[in-house]
Protein backbone atom coordinates (compact mmCIF):
# COMPACT_ATOMS: atom_id res chain seq x y z
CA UNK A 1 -1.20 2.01 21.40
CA UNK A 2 -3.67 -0.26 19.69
CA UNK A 3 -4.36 -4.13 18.67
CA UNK A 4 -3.47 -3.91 14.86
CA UNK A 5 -3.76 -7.38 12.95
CA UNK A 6 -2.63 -8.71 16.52
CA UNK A 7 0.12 -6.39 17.11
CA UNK A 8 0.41 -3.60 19.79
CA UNK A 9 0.85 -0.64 17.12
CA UNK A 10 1.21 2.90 18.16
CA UNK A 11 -1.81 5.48 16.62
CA UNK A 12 0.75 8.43 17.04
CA UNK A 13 3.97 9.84 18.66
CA UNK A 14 3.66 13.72 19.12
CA UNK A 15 0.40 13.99 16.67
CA UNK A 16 -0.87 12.63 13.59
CA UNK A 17 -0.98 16.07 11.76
CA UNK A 18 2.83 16.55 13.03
CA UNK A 19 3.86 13.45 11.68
CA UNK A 20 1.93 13.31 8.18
CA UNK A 21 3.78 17.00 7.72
CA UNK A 22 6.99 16.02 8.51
CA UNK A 23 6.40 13.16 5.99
CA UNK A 24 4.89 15.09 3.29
CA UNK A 25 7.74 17.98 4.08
CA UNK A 26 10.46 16.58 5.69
CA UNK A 27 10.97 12.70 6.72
CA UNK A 28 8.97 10.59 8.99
CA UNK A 29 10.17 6.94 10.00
CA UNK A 30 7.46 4.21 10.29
CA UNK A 31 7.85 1.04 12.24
CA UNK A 32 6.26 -1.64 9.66
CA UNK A 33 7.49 -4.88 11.50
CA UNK A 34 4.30 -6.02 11.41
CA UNK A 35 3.72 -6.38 7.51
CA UNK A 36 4.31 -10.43 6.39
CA UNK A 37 7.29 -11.73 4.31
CA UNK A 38 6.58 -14.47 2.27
CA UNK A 39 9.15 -16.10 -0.30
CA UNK A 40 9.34 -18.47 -2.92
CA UNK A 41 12.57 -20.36 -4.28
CA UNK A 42 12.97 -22.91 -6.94
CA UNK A 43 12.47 -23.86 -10.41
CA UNK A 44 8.91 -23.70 -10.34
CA UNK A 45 8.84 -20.16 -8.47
CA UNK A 46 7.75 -18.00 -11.25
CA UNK A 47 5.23 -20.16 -12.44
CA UNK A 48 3.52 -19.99 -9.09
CA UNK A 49 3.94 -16.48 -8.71
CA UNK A 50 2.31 -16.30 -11.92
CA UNK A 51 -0.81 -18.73 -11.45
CA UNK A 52 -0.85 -17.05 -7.64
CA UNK A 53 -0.10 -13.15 -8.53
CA UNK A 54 -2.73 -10.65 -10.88
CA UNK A 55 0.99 -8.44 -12.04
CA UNK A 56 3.09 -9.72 -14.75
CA UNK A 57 6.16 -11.67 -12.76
CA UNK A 58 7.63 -12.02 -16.11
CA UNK A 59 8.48 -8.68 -16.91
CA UNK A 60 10.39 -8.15 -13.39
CA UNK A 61 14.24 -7.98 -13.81
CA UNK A 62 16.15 -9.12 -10.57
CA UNK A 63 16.15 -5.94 -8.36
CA UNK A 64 12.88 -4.81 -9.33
CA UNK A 65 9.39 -4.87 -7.73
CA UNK A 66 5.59 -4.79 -8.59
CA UNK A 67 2.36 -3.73 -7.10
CA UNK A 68 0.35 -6.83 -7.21
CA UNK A 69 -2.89 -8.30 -5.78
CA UNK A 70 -3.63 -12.59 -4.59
CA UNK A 71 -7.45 -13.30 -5.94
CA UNK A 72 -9.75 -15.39 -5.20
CA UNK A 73 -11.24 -17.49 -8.06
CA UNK A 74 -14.04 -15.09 -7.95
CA UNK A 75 -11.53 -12.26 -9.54
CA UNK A 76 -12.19 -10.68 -5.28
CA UNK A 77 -8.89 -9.86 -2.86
CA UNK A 78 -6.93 -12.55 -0.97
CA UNK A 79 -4.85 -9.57 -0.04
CA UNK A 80 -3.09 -6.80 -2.49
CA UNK A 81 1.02 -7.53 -2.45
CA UNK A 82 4.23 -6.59 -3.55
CA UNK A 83 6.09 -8.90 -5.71
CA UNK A 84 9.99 -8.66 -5.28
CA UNK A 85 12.86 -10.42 -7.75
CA UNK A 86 15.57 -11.27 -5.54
CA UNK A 87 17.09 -13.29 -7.76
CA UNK A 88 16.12 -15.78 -10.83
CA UNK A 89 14.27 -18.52 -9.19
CA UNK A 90 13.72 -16.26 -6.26
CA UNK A 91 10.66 -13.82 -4.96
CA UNK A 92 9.54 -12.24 -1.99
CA UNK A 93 6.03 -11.39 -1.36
CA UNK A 94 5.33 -8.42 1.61
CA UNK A 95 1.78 -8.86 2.66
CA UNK A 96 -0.07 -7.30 5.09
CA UNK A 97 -0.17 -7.96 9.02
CA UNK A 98 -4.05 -8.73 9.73
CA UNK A 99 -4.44 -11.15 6.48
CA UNK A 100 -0.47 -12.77 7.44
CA UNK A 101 -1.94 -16.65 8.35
CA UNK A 102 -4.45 -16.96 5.63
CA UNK A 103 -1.88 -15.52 3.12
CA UNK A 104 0.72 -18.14 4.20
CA UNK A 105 -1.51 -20.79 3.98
CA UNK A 106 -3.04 -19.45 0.38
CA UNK A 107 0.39 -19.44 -1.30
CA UNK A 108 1.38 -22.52 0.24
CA UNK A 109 -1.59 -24.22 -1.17
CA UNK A 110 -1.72 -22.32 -3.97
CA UNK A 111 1.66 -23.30 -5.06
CA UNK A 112 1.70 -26.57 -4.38
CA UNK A 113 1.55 -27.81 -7.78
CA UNK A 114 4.84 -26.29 -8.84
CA UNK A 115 8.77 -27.02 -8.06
CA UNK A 116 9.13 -24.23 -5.40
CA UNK A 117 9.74 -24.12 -1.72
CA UNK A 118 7.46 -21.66 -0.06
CA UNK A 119 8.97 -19.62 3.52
CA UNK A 120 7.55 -17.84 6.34
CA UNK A 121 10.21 -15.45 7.10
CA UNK A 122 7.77 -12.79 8.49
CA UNK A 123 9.32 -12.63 12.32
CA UNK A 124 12.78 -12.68 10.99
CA UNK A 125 13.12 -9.01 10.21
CA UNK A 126 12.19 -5.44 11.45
CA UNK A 127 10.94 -3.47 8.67
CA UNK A 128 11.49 0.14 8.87
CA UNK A 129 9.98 2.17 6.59
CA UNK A 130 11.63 5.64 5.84
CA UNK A 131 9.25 8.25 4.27
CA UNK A 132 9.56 11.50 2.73
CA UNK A 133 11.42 14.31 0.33
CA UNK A 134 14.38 14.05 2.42
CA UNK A 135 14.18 10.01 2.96
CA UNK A 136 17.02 9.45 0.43
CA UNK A 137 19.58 12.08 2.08
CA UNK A 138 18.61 10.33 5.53
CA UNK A 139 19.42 7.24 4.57
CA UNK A 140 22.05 7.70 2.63
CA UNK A 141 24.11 8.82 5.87
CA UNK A 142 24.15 5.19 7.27
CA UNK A 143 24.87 2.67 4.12
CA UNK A 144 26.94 2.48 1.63
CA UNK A 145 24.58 1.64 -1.43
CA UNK A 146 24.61 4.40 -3.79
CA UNK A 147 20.66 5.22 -2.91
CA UNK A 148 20.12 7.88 -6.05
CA UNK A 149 21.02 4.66 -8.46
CA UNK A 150 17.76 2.54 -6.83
CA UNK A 151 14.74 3.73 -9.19
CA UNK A 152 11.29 3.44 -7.49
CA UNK A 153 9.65 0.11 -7.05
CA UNK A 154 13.27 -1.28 -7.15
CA UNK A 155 15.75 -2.91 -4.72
CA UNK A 156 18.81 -2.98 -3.71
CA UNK A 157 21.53 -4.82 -0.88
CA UNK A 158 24.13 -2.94 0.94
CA UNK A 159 25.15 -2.23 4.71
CA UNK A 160 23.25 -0.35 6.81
CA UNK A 161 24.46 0.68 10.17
CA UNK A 162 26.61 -1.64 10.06
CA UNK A 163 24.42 -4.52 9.13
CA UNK A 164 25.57 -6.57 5.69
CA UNK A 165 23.40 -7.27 3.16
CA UNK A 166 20.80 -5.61 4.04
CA UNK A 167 17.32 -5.14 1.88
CA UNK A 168 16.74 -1.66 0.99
CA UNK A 169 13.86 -1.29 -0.97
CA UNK A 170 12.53 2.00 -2.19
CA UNK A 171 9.02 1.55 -2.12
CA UNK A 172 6.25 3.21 0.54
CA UNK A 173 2.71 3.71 1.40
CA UNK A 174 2.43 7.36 1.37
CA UNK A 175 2.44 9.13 -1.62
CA UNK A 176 6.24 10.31 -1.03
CA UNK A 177 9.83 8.93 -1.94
CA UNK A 178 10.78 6.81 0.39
CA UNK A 179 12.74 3.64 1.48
CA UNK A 180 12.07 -0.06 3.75
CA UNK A 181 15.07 -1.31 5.14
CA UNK A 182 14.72 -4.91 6.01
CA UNK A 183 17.11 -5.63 9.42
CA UNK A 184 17.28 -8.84 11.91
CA UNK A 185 14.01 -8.66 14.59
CA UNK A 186 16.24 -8.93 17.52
CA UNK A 187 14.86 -6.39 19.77
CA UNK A 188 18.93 -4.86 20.35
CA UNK A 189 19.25 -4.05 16.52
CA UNK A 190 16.18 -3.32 15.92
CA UNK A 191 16.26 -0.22 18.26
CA UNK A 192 19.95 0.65 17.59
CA UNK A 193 18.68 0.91 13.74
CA UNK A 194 15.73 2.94 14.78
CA UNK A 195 17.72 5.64 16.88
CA UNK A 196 20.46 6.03 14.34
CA UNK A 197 18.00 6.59 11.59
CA UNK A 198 16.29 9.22 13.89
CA UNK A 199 19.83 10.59 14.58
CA UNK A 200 20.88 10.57 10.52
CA UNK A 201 17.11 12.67 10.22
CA UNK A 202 17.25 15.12 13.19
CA UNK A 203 18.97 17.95 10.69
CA UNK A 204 15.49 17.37 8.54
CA UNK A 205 13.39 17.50 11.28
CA UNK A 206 12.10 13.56 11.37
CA UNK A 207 9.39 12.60 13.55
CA UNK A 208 8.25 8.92 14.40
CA UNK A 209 5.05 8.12 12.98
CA UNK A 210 2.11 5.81 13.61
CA UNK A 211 -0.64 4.43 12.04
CA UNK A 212 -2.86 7.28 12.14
CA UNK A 213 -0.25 9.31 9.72
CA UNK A 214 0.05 5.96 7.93
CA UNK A 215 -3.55 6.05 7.16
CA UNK A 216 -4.01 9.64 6.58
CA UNK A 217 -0.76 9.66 3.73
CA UNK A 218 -2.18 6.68 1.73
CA UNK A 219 -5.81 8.01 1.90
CA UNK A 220 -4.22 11.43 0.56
CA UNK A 221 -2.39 9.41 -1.73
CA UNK A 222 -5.77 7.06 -3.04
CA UNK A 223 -3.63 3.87 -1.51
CA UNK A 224 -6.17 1.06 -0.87
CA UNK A 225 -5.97 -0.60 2.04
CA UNK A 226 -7.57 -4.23 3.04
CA UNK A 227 -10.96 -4.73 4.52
CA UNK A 228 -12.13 -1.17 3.18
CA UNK A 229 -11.28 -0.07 -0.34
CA UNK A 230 -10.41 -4.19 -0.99
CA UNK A 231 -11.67 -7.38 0.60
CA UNK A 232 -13.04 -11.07 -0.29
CA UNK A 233 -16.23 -9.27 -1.21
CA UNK A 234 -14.45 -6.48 -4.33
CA UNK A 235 -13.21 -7.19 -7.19
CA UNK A 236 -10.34 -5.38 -9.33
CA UNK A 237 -12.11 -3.60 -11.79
CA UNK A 238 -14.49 -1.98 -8.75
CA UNK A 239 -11.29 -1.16 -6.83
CA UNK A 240 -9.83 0.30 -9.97
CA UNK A 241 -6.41 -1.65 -9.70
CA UNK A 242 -6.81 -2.99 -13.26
CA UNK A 243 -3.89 -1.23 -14.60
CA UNK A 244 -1.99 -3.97 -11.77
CA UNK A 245 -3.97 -6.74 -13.74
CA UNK A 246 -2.81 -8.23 -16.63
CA UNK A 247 -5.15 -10.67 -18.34
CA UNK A 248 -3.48 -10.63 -21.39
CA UNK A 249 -0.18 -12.95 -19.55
CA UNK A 250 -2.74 -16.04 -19.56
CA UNK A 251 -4.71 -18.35 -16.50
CA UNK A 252 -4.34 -16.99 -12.98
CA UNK A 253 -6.74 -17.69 -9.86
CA UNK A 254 -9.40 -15.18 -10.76
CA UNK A 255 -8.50 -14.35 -14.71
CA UNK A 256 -11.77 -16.19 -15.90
CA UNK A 257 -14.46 -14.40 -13.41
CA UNK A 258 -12.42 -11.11 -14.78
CA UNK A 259 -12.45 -11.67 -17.96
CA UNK A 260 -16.51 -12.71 -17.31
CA UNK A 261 -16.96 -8.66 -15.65
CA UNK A 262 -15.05 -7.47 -19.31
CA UNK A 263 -17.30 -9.16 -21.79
CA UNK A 264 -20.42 -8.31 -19.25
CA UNK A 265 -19.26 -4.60 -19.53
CA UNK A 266 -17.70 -4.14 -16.46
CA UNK A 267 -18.31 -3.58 -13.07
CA UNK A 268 -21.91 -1.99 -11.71
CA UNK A 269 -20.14 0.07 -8.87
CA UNK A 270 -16.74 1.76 -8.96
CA UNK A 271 -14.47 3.35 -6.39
CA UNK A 272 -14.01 7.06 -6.31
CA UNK A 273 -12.86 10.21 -4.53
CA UNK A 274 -14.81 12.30 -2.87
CA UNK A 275 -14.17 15.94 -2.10
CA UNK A 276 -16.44 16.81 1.22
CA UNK A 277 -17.62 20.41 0.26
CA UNK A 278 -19.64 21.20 3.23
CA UNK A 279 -19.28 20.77 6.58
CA UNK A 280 -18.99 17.37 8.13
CA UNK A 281 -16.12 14.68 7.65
CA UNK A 282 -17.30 11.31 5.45
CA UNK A 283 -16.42 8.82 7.97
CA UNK A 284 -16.01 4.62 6.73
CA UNK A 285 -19.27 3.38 6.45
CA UNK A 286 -21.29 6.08 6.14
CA UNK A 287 -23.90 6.07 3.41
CA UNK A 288 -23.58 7.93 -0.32
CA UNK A 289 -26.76 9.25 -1.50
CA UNK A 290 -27.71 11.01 -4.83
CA UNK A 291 -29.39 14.37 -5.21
CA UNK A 292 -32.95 12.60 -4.29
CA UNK A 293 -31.73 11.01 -1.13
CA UNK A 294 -31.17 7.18 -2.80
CA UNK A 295 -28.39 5.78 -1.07
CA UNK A 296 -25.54 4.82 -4.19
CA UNK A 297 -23.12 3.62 -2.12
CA UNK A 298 -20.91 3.72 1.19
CA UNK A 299 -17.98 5.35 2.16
CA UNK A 300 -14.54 3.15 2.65
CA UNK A 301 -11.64 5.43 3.59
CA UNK A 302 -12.73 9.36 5.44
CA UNK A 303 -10.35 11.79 6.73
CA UNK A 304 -9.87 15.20 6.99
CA UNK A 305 -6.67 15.95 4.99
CA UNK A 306 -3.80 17.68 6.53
CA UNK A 307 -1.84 18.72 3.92
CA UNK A 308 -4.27 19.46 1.16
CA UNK A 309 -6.52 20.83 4.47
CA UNK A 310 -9.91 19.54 2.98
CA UNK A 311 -12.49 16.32 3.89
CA UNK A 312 -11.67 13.66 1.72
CA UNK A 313 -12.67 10.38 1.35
CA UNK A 314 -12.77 6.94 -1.26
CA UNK A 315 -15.73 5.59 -1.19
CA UNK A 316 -17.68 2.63 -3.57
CA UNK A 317 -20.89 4.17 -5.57
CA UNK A 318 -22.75 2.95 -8.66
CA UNK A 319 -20.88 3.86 -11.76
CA UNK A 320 -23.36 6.13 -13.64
CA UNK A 321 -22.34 8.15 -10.37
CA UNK A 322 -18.98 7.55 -10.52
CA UNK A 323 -18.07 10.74 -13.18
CA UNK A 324 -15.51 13.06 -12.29
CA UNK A 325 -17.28 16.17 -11.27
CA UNK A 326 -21.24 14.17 -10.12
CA UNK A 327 -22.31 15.93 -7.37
CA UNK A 328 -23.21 13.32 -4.68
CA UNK A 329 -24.08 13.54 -0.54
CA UNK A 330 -22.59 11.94 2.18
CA UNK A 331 -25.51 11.17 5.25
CA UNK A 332 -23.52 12.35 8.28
CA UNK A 333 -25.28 12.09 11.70
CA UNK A 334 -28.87 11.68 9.50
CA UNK A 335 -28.16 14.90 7.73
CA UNK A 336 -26.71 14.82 4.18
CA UNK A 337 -23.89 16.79 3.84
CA UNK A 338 -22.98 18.15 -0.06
CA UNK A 339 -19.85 16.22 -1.49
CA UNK A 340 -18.48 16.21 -5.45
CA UNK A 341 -16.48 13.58 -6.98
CA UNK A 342 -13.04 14.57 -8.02
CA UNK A 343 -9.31 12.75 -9.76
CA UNK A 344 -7.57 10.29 -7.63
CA UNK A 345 -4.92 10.20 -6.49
CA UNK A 346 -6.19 13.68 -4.55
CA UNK A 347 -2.44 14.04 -3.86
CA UNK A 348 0.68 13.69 -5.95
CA UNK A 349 4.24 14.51 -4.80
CA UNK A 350 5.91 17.33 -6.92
CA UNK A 351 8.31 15.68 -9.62
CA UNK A 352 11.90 17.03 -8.60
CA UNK A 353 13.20 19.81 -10.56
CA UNK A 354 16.01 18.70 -13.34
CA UNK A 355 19.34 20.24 -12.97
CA UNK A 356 20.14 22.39 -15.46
């Protein structure tokens, strides 16, 4: 166990390379109780989400939901978020768990100027997150909500284990399909939920997993995560998350500096992947030099992978260096170790076969 955003989070059950298989393979369940849940109700709701939010809120239909990033006016990350429609008049924001306060108190500032009520309703529910190729059949066991209807980065309600109108949301952070189930935070249901999901999964081999899988699947997957590949201090075209941001929908907190990196010809530094082709494992923080020995950048994200089985990492580096195939080095322990910049994401699930 370890202090995560001020929650005691477990690192791993039986073994992060167990878990991250059984995810990538099987199903894995993920306790995520510690991720924020922010909403906003009224008239004025979407017109805060709007001025507040980088996505497009406009182009959401109730039951659907949206990668989507807070900025600062400098165009750099309050915190990257996912924008849900529960209804018209109606969104919830899930943020993350180390950035929860200052979120709250952003949106509630930040929306001050329109007709909407904004809601803390973070410690209200458990969020379990259910992860994998065999998530859906899992699942599917304990509610009645016809799962194979709910289209990714869309929503649903329906009873699960019992529990009425319950959020099912069929979203993730791995790479994989997947589902979050949103259930009360009493500590009774919560782990009556949690043992009949692990019951519904034992025929697929399920495996609790922790934050070390967590981080391994999204790094695989080229998810960012806060305070390394996006912070106060990075902006969305360096991150590469500019296919989230739409400039064209008008003013938002951080449109204008944007637009200002556009017409300046964009960013001096991107993010990339890097494949580790000698020995060593790129490690966060560690230096990225060129062929001379000139440090270009620093590493954000480094892993060995365990399903691909090769060092990976994301890492930020000038952008005449930032070509797929540049051959770069990573300074591990002093020495530089060979690495090559390759596509992101470095993993994508297999598309299901059609029935014929």
């Amino acid at each position: 166990m370890v202090d995560f955003g001020g929650w005691d989070m477990p690192v791993e059950y039986s073994g992060l390379i167990a878990e991250h298989m059984a995810v990538r393979t099987g199903v894995g369940i993920f306790d995520v109780s510690h991720m924020g849940d922010i909403q906003l109700r009224g008239p004025g709701s979407l017109g805060a989400v709007q001025h507040i939010s980088m996505n497009d809120a406009a182009r959401l239909q109730v039951g659907q939901a949206q990668y989507s990033a807070m900025l600062y006016p400098e165009g750099t990350f309050v915190d990257d978020i996912i924008v849900h429609k529960l209804s018209e008049n109606d969104y919830l924001f899930v943020i993350n768990a180390g950035t929860r306060e200052k979120d709250y108190e952003w949106v509630r500032t930040q929306a001050r100027g329109f007709d909407c009520h904004v809601s803390d309703y973070s410690d209200y529910y458990t969020q379990l997150a259910i992860q994998g190729p065999r998530a859906q059949e899992t699942l599917q066991k304990l509610t009645n909500a016809d799962l194979s209807k709910v289209k990714f980065y869309w929503f649903t309600w329906g009873t699960v284990c019992g529990l009425p109108n319950t959020l099912i949301a069929r979203t993730g952070y791995t790479g994989e399909d997947g589902f979050e189930i949103y259930i009360p935070s009493d500590e009774a249901t919560s782990e009556r939920v949690w043992n009949e999901v692990m019951e519904a999964g034992a025929e697929f081999g399920i495996l609790p997993c922790g934050l070390g899988a967590r981080n391994t699947l999204r790094l695989e997957a080229a998810l960012s995560l806060y305070g390394h590949e996006i912070s106060e201090s990075i902006n969305v075209f360096e991150a590469g998350l500019d296919r989230f941001c739409k400039l064209e929908k008008g003013p938002f907190l951080g449109s204008s500096a944007l637009q200002g990196v556009v017409d300046s010809g964009g960013p001096s530094r991107k993010l990339v992947g890097l494949e580790v082709v000698e020995r060593g494992i790129a490690r966060d923080g560690y230096r990225v030099m060129d062929s001379s020995g000139n440090a270009i950048g620093s590493v954000t994200s480094g892993s060995p992978a365990p399903f691909l089985k090769k060092n990976i990492a994301l890492a930020y580096v000038l952008r005449i260096f930032a070509e797929v195939g540049t051959e770069v080095a990573v300074e591990i322990r002093n020495c530089p170790v060979k690495a090559v910049v390759v596509p992101l994401p470095f993993y994508k699930k297999p598309k299901k076969a059609t029935q014929s």
